[in-house]
PDB file of N, CA and C in Angstrom:
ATOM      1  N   UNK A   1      33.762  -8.566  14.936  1.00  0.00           N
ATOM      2  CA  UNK A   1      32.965  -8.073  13.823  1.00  0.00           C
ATOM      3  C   UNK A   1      32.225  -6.817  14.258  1.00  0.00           C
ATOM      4  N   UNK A   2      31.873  -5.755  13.500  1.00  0.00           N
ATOM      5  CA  UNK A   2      31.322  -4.695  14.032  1.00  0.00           C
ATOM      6  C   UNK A   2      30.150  -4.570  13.052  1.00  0.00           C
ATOM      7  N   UNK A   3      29.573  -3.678  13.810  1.00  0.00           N
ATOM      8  CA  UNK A   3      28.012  -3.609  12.324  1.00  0.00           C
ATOM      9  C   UNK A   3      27.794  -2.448  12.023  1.00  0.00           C
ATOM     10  N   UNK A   4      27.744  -2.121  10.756  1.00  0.00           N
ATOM     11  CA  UNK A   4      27.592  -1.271   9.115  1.00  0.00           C
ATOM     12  C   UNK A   4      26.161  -0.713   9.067  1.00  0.00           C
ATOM     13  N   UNK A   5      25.629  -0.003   9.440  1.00  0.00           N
ATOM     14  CA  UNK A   5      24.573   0.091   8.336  1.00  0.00           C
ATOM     15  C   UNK A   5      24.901   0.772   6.945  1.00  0.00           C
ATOM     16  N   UNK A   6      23.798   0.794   6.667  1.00  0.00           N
ATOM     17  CA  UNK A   6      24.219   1.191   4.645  1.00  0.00           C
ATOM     18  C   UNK A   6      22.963   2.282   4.405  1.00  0.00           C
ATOM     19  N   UNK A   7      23.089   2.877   3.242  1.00  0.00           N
ATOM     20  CA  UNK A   7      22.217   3.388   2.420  1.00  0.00           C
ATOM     21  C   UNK A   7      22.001   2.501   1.300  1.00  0.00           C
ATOM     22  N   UNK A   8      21.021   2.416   0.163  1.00  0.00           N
ATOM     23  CA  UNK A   8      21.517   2.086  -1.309  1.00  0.00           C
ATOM     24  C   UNK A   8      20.808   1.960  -1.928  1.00  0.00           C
ATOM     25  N   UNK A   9      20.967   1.747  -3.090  1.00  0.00           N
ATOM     26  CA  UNK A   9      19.440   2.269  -4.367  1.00  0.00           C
ATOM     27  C   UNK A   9      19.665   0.910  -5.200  1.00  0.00           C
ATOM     28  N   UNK A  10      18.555   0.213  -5.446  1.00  0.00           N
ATOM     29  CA  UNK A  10      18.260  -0.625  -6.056  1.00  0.00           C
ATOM     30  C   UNK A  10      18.656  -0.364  -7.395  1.00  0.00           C
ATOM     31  N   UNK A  11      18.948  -1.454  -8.976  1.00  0.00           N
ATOM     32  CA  UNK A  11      18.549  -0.922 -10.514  1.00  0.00           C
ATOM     33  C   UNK A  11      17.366  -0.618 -10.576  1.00  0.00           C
ATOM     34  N   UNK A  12      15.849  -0.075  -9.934  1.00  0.00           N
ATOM     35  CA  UNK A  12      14.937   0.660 -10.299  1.00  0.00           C
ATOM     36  C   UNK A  12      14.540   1.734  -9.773  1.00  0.00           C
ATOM     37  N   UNK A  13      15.790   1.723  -8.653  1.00  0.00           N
ATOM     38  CA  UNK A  13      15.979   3.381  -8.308  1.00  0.00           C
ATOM     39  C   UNK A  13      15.321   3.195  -6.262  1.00  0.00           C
ATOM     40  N   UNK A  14      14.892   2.317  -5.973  1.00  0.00           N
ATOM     41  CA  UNK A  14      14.584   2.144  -4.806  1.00  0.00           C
ATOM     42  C   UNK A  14      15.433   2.380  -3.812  1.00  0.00           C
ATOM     43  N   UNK A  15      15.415   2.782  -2.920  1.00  0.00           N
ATOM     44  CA  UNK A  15      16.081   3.435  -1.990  1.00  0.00           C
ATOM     45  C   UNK A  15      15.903   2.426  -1.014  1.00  0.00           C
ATOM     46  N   UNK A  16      17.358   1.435  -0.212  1.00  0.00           N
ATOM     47  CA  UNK A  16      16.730   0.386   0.471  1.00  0.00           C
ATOM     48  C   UNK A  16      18.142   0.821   2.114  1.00  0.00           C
ATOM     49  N   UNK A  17      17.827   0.422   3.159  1.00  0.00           N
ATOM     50  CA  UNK A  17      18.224   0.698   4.139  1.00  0.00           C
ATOM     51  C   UNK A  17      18.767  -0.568   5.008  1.00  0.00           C
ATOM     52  N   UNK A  18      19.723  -0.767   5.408  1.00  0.00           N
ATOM     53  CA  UNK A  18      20.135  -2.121   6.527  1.00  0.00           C
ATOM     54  C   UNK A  18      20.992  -2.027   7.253  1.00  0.00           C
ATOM     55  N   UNK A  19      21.293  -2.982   7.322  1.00  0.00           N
ATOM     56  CA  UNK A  19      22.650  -3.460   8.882  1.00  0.00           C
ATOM     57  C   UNK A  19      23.072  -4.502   8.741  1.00  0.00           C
ATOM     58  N   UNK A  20      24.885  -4.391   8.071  1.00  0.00           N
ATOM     59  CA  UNK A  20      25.230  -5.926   8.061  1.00  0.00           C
ATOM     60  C   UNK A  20      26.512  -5.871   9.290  1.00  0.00           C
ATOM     61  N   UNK A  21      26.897  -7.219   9.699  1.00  0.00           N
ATOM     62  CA  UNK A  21      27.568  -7.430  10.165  1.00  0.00           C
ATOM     63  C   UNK A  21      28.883  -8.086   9.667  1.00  0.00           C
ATOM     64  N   UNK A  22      30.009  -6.897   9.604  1.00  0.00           N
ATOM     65  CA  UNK A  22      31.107  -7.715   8.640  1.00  0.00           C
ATOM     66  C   UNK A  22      32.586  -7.130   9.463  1.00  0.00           C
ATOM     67  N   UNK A  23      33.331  -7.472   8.847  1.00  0.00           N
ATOM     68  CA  UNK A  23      34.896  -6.968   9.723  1.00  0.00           C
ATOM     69  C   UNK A  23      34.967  -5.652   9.803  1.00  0.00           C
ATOM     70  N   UNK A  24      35.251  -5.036   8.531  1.00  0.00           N
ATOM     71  CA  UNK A  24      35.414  -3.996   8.078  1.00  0.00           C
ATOM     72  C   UNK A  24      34.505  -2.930   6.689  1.00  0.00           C
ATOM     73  N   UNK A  25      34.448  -1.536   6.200  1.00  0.00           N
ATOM     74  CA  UNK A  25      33.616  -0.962   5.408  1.00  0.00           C
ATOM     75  C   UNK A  25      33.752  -1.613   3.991  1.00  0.00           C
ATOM     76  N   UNK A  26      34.997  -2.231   3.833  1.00  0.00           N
ATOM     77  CA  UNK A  26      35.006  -2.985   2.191  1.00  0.00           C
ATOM     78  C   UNK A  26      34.491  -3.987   2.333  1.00  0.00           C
ATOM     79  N   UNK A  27      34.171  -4.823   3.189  1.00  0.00           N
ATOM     80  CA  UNK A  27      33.406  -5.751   3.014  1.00  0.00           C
ATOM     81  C   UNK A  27      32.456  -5.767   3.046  1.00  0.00           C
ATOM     82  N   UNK A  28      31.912  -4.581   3.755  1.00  0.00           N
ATOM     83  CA  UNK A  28      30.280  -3.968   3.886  1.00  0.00           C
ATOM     84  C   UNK A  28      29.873  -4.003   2.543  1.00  0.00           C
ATOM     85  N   UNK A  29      30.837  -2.969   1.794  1.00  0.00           N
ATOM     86  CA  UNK A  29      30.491  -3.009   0.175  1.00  0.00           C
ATOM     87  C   UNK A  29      30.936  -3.904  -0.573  1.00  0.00           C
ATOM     88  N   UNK A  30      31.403  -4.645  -0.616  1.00  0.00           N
ATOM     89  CA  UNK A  30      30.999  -6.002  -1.387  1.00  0.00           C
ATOM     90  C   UNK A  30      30.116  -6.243  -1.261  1.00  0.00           C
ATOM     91  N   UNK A  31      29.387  -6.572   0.184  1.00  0.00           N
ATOM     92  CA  UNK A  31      28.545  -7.453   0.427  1.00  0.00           C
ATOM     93  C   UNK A  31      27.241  -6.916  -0.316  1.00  0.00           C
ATOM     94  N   UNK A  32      27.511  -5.844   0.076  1.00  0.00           N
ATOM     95  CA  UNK A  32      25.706  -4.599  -0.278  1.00  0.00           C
ATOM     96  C   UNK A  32      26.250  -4.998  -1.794  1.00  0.00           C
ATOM     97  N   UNK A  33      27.014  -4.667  -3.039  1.00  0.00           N
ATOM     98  CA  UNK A  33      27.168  -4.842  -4.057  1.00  0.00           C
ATOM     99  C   UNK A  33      26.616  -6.499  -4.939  1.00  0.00           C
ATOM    100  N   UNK A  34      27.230  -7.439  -4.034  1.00  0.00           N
ATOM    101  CA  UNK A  34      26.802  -8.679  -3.989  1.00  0.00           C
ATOM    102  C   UNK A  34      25.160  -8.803  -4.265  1.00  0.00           C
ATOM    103  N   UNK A  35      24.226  -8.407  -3.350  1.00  0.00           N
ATOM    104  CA  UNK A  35      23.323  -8.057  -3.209  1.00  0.00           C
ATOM    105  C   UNK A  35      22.320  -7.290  -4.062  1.00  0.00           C
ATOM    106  N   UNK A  36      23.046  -7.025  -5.364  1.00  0.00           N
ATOM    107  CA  UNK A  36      22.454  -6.087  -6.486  1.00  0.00           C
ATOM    108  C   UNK A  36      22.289  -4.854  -6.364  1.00  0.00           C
ATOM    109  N   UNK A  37      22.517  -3.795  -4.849  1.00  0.00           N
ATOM    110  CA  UNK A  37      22.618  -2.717  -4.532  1.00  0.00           C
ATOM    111  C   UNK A  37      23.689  -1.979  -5.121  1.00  0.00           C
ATOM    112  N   UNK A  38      23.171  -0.779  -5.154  1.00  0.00           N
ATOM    113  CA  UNK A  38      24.435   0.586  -5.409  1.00  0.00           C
ATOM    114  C   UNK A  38      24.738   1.481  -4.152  1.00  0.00           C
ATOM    115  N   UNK A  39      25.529   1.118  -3.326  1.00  0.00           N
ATOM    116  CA  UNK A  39      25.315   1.759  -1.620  1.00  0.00           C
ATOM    117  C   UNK A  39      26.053   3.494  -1.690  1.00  0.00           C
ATOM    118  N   UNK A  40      24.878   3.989  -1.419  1.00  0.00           N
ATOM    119  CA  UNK A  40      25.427   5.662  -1.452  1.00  0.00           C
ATOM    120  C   UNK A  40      25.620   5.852   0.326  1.00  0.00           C
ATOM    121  N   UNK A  41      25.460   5.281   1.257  1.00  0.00           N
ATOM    122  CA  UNK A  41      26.415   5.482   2.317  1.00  0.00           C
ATOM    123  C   UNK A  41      26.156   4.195   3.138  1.00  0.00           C
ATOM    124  N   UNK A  42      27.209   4.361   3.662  1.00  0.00           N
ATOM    125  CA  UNK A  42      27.839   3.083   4.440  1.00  0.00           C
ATOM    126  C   UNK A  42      28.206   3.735   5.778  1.00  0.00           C
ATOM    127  N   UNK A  43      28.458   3.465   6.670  1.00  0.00           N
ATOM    128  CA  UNK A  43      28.607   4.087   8.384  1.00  0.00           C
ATOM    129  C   UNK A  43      28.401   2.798   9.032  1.00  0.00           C
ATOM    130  N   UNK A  44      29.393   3.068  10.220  1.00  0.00           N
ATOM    131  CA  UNK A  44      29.326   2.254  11.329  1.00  0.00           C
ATOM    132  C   UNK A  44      28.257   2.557  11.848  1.00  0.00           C
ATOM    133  N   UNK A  45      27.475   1.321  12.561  1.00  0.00           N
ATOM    134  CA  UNK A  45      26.395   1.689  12.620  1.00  0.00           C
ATOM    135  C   UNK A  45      26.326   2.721  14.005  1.00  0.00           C
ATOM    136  N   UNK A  46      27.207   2.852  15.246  1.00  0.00           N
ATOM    137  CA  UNK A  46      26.855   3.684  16.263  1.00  0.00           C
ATOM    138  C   UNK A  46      27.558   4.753  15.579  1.00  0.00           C
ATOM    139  N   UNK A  47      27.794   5.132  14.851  1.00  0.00           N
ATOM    140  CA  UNK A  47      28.140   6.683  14.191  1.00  0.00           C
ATOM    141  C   UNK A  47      26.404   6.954  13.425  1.00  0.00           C
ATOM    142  N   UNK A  48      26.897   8.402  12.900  1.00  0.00           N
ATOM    143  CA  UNK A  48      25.356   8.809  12.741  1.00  0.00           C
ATOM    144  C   UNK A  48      26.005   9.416  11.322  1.00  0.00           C
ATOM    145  N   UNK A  49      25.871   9.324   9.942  1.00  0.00           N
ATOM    146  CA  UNK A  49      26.261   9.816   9.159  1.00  0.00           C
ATOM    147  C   UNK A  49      25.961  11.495   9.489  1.00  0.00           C
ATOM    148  N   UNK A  50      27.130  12.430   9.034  1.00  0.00           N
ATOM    149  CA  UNK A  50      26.814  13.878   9.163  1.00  0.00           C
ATOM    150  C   UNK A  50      27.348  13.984   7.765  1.00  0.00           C
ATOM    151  N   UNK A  51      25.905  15.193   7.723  1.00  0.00           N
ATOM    152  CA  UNK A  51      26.585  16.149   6.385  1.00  0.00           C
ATOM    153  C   UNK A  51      27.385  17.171   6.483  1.00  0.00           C
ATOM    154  N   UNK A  52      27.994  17.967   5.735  1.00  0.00           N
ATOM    155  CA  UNK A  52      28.665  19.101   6.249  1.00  0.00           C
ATOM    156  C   UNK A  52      27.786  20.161   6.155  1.00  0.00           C
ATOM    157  N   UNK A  53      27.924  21.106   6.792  1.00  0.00           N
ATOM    158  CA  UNK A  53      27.437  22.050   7.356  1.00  0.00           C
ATOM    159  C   UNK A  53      27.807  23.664   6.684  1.00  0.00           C
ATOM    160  N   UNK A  54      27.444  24.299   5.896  1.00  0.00           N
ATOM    161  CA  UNK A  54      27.839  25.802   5.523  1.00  0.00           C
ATOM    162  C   UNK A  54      29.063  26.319   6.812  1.00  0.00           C
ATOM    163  N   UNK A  55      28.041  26.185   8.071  1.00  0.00           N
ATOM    164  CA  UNK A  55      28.963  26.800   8.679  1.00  0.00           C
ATOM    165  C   UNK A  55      30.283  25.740   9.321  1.00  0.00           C
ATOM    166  N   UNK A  56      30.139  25.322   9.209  1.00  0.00           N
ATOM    167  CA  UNK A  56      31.604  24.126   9.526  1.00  0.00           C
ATOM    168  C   UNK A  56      32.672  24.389   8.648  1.00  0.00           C
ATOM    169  N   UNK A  57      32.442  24.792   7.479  1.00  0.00           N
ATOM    170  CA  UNK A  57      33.111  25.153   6.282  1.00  0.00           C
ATOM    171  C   UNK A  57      34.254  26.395   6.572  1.00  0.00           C
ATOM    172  N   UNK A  58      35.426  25.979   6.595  1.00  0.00           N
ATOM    173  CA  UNK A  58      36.582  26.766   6.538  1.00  0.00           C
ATOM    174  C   UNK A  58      36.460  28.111   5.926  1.00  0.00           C
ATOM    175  N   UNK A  59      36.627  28.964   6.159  1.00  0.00           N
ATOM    176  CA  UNK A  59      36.779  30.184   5.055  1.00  0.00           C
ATOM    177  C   UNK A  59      38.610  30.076   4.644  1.00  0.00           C
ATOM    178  N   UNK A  60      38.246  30.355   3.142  1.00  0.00           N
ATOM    179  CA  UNK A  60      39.858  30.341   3.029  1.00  0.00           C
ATOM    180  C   UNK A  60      40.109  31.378   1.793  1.00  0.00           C
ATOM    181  N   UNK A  61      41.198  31.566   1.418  1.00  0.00           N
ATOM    182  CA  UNK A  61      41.264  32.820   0.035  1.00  0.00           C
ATOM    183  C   UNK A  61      40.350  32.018  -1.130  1.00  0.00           C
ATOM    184  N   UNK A  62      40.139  32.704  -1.510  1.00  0.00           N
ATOM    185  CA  UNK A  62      39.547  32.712  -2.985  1.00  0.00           C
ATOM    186  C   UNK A  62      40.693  31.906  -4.253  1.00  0.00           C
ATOM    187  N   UNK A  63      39.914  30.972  -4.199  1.00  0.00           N
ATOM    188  CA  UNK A  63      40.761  30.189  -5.431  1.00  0.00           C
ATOM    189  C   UNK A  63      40.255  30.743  -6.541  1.00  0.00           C
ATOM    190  N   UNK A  64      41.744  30.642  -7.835  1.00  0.00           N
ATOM    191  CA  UNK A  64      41.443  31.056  -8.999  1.00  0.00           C
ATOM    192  C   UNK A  64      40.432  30.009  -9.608  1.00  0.00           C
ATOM    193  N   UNK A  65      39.766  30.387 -10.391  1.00  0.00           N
ATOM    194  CA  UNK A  65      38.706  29.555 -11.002  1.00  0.00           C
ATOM    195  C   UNK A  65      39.491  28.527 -12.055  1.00  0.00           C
ATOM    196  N   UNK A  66      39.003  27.123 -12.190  1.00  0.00           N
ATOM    197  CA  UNK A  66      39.812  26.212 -13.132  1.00  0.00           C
ATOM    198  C   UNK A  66      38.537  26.012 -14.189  1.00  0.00           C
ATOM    199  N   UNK A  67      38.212  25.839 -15.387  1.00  0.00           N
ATOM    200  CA  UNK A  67      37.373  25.942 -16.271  1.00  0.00           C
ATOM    201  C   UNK A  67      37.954  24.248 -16.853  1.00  0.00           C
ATOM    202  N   UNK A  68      37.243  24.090 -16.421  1.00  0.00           N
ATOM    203  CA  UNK A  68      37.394  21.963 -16.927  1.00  0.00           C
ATOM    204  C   UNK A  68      36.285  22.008 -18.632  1.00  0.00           C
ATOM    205  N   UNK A  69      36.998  21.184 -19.366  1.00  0.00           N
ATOM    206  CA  UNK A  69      36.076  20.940 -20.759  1.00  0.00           C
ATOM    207  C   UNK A  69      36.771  19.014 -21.004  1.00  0.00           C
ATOM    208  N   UNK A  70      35.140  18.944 -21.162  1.00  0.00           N
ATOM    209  CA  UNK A  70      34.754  17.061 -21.414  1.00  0.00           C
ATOM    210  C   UNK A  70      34.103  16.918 -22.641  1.00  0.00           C
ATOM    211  N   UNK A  71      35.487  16.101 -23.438  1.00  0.00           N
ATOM    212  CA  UNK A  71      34.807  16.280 -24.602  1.00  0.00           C
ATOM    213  C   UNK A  71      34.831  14.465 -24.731  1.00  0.00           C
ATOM    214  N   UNK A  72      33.855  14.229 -25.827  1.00  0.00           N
ATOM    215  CA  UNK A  72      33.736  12.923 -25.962  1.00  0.00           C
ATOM    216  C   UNK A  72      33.898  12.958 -27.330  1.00  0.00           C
ATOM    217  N   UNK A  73      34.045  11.843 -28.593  1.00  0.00           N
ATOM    218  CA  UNK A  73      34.183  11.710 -29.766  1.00  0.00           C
ATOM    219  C   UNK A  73      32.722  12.300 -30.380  1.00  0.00           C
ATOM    220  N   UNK A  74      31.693  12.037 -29.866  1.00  0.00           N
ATOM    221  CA  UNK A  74      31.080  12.817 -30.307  1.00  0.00           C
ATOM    222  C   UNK A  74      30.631  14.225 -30.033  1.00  0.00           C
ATOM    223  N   UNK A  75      31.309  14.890 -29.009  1.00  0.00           N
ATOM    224  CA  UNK A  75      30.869  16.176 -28.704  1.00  0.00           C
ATOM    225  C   UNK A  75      31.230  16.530 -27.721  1.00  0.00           C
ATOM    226  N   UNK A  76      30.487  17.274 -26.779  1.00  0.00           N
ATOM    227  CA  UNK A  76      30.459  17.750 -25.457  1.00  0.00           C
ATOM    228  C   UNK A  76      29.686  16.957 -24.627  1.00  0.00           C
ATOM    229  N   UNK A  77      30.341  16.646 -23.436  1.00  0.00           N
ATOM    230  CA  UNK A  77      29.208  16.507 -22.258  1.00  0.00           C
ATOM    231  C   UNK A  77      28.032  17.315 -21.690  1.00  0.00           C
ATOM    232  N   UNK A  78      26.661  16.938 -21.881  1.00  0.00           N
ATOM    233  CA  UNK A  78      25.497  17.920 -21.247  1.00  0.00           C
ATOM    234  C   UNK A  78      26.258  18.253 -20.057  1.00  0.00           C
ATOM    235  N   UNK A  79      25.872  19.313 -19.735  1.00  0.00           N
ATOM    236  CA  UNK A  79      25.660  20.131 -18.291  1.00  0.00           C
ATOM    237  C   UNK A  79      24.794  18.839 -17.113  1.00  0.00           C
ATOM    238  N   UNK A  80      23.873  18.815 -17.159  1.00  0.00           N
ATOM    239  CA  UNK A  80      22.880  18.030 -16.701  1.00  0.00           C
ATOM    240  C   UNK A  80      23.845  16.460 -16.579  1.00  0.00           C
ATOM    241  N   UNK A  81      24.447  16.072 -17.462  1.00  0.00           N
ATOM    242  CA  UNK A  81      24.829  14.518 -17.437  1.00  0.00           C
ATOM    243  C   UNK A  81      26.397  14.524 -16.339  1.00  0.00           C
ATOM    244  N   UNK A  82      26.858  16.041 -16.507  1.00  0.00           N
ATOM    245  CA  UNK A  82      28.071  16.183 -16.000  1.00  0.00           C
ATOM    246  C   UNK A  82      27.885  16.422 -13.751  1.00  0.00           C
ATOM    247  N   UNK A  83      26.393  17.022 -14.086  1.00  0.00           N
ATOM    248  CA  UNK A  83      26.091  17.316 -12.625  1.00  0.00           C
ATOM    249  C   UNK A  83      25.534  16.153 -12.028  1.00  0.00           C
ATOM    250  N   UNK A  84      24.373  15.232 -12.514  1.00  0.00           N
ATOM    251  CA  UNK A  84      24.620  13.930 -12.148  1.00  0.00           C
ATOM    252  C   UNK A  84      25.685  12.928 -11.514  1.00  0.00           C
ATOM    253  N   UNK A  85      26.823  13.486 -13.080  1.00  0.00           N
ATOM    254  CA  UNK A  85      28.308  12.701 -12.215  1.00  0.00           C
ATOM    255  C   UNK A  85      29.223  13.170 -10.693  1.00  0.00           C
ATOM    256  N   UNK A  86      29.059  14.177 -11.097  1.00  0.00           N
ATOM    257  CA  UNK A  86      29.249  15.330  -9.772  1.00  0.00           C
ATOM    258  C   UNK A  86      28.781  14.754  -8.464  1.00  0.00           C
ATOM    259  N   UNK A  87      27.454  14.481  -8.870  1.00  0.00           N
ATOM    260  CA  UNK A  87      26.873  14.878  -7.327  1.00  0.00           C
ATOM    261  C   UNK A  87      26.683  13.111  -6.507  1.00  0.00           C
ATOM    262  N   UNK A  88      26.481  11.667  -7.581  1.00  0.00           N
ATOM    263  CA  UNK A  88      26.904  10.747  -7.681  1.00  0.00           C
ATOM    264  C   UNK A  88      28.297  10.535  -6.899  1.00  0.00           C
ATOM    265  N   UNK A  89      29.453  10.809  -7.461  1.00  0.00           N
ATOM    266  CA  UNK A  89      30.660  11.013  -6.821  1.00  0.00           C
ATOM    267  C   UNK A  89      30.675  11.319  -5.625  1.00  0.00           C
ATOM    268  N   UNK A  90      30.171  12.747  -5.475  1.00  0.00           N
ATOM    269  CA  UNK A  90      30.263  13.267  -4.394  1.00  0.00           C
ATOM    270  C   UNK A  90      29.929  12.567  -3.031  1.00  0.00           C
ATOM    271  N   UNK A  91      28.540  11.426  -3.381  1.00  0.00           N
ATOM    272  CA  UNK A  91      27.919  10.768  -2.757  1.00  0.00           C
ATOM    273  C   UNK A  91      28.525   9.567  -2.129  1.00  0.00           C
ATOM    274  N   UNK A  92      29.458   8.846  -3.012  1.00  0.00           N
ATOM    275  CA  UNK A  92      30.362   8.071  -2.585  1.00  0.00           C
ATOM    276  C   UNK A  92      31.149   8.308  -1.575  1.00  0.00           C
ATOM    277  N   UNK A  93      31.919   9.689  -1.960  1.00  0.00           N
ATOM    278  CA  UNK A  93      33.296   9.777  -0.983  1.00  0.00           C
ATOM    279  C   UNK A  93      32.305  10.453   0.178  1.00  0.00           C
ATOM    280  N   UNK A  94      31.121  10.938   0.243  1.00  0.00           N
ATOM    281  CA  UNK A  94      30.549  11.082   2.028  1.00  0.00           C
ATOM    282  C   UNK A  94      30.381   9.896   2.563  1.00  0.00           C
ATOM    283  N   UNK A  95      30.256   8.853   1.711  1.00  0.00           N
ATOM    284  CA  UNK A  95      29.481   7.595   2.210  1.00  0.00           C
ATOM    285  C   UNK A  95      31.179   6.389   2.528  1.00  0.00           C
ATOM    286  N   UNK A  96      32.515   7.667   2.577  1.00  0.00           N
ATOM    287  CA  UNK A  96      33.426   6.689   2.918  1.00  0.00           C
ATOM    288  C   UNK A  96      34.370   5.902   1.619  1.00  0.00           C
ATOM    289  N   UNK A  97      33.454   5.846   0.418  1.00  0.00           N
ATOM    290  CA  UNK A  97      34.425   5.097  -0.681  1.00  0.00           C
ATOM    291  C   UNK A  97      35.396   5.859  -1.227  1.00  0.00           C
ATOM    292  N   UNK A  98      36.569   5.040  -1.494  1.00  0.00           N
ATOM    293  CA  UNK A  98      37.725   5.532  -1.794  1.00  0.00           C
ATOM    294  C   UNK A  98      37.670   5.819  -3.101  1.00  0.00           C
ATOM    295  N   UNK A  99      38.236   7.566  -3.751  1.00  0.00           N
ATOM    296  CA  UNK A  99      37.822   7.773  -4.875  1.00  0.00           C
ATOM    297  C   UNK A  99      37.831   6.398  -6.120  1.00  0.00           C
ATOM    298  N   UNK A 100      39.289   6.090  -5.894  1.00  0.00           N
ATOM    299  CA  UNK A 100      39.798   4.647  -6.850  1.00  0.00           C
ATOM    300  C   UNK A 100      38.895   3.441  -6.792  1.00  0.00           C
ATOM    301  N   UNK A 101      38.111   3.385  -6.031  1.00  0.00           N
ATOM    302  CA  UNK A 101      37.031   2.534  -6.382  1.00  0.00           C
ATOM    303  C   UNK A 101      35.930   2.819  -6.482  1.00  0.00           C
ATOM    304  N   UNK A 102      35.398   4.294  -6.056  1.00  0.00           N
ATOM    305  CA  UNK A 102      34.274   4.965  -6.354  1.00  0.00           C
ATOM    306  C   UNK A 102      33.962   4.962  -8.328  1.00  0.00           C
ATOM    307  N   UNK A 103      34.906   5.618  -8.837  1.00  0.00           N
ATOM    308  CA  UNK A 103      35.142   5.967 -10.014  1.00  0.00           C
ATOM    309  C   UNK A 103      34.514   4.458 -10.908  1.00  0.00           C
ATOM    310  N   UNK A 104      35.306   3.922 -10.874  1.00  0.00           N
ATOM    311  CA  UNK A 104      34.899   2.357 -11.497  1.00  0.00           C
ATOM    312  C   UNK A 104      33.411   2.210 -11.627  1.00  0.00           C
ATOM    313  N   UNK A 105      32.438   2.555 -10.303  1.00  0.00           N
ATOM    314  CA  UNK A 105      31.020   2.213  -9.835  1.00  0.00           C
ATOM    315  C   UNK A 105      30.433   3.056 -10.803  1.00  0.00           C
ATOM    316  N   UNK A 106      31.028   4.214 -10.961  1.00  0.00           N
ATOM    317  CA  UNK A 106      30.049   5.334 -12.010  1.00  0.00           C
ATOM    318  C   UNK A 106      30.280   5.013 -12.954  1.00  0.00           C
ATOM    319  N   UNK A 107      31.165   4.821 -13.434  1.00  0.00           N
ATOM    320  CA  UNK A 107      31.874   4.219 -14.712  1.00  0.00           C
ATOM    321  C   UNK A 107      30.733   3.145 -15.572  1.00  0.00           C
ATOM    322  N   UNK A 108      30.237   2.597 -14.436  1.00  0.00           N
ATOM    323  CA  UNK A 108      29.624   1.277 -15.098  1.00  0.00           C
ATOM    324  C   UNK A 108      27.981   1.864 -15.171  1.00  0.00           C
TER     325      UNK A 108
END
């Protein structure tokens, strides 16, 4: 068994911190899920989560710009509701979750 710590935010927005001991990272998140948590990172615990870095960042050509539009039956998606989802997401796949089950979590 190896040990996990976690990140994760309570339903009132609390920001809570631990260390479980489980086989592997999907079971980490079950378990933290189990638990009523929403885990925005997960790490073995002798790893040290890293963020990326500006300069770590590849330089590469200039991609053409893709212009994405989200429309819902009633309208458009806010700006604001769309960067939330963004940055949510984003939070997952640093924290290790696989998009295909990340997606589902926001979803709900």
């Amino acid at each position: 068994m190896s040990n996990y710590s976690y990140v994760a935010v309570d339903s009132g927005g609390v920001e809570t911190r631990g260390t479980l001991e489980v086989p592997d990272q999907s079971q980490a998140l079950r378990r933290i899920k189990e638990m009523g948590l929403f885990p925005t990172k997960v790490f073995a615990a002798q790893e040290r989560p890293t963020l990326p870095l500006r300069s770590r960042r590849r330089r590469t050509a200039p991609k053409a710009k893709l212009r994405l539009r989200f429309t819902l039956a009633h309208g458009r998606v806010r700006p604001a509701t769309l960067a939330i989802f963004t940055r949510q997401l984003a939070t997952l796949v640093e924290a290790g979750m696989p998009l295909l089950r990340g997606l589902p979590s926001l979803q709900q």
